[in-house]
C-alpha atoms as a PDB file:
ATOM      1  CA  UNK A   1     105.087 100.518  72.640  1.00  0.00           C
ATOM      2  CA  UNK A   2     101.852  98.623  72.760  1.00  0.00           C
ATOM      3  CA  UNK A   3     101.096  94.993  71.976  1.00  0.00           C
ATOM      4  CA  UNK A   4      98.263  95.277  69.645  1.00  0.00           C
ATOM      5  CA  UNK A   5      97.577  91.589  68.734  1.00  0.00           C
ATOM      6  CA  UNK A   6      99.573  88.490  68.603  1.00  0.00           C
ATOM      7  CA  UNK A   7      99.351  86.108  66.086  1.00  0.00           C
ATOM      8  CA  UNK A   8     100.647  83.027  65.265  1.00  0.00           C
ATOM      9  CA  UNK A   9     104.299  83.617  64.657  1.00  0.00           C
ATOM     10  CA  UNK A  10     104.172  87.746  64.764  1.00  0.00           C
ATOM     11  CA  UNK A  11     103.286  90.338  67.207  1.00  0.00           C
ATOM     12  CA  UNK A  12     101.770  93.537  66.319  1.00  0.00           C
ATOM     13  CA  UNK A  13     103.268  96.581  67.975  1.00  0.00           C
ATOM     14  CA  UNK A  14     101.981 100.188  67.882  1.00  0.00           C
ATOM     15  CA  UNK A  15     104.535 102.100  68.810  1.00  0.00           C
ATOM     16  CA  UNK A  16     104.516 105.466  70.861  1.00  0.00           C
ATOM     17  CA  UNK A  17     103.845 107.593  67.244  1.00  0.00           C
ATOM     18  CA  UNK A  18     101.026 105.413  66.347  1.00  0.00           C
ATOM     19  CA  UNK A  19     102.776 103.679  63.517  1.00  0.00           C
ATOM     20  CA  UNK A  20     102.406  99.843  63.520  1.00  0.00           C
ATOM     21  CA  UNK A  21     105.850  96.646  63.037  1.00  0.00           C
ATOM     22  CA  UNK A  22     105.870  93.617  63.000  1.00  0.00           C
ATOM     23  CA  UNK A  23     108.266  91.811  64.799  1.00  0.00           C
ATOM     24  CA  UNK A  24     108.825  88.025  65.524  1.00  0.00           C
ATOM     25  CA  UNK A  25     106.763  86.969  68.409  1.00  0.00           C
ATOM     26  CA  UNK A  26     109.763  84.930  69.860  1.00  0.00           C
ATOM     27  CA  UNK A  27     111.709  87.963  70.864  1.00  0.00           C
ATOM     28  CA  UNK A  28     109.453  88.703  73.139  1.00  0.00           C
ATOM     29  CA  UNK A  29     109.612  87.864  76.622  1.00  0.00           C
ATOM     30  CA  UNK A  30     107.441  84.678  77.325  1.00  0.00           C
ATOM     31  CA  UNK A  31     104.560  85.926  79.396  1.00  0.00           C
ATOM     32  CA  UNK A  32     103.680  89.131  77.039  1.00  0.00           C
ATOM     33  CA  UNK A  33     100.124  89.226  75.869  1.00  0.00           C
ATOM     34  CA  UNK A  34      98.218  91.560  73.983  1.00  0.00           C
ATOM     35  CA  UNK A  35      97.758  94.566  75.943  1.00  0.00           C
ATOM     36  CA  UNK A  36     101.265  94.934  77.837  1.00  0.00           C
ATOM     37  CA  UNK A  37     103.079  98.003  77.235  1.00  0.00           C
ATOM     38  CA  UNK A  38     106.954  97.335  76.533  1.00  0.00           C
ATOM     39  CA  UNK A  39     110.345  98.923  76.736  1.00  0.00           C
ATOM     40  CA  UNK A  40     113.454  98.173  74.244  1.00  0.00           C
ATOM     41  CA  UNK A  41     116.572  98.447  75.828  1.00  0.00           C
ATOM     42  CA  UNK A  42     118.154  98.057  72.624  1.00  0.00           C
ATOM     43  CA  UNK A  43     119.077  94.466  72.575  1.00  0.00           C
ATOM     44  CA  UNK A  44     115.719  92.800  73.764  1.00  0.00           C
ATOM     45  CA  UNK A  45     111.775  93.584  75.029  1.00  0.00           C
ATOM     46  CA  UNK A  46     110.720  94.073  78.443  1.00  0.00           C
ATOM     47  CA  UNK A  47     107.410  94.140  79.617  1.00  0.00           C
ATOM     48  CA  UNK A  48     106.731  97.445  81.406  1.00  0.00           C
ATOM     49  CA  UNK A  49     104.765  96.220  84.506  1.00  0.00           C
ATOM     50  CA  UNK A  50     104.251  99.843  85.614  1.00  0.00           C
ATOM     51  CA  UNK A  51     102.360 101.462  82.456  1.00  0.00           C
ATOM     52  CA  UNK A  52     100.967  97.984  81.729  1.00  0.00           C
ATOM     53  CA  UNK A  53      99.000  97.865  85.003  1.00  0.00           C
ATOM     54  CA  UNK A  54      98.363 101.882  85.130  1.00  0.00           C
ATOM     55  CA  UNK A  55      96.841 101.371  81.380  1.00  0.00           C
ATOM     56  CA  UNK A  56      94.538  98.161  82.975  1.00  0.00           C
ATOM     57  CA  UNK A  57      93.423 100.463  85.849  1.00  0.00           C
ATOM     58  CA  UNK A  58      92.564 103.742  83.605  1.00  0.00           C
ATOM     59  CA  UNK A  59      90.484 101.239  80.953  1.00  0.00           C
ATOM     60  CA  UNK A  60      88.599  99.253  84.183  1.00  0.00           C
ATOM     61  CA  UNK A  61      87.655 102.936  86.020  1.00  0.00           C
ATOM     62  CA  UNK A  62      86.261 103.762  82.567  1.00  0.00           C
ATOM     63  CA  UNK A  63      84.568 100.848  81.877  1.00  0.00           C
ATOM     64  CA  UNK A  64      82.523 100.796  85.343  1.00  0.00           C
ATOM     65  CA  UNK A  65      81.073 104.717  84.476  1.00  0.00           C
ATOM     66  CA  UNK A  66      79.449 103.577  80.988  1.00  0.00           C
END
């Protein structure tokens, strides 16, 4: 799951299929910002560090070859 945008009070996901939810912005963990990749464990959201930072590094290689 990918945190498209936040806004105000909501925070658009994409989730692994592609579809898009809502959810409430406050169940996230504090520090999430558009961009991180997160995990459900079921009973809250976790920011995925690991495929957060791999997904920054992929996006920066590309961007210094155009």
């Amino acid at each position: 799951m990918l945190i498209e945008r936040l806004e105000e009070n909501i925070a658009v996901i994409e989730n692994n299929d592609g579809s898009h939810v809502e959810i409430s912005r406050y169940i996230l963990p504090k520090d999430a910002k558009e961009g991180d990749f997160l995990v459900f464990d079921g009973e809250k959201y976790a920011v995925d560090k690991k495929a957060t930072e791999m997904a920054r590094k992929r996006i920066s290689k590309y961007s210094e070859m155009i």
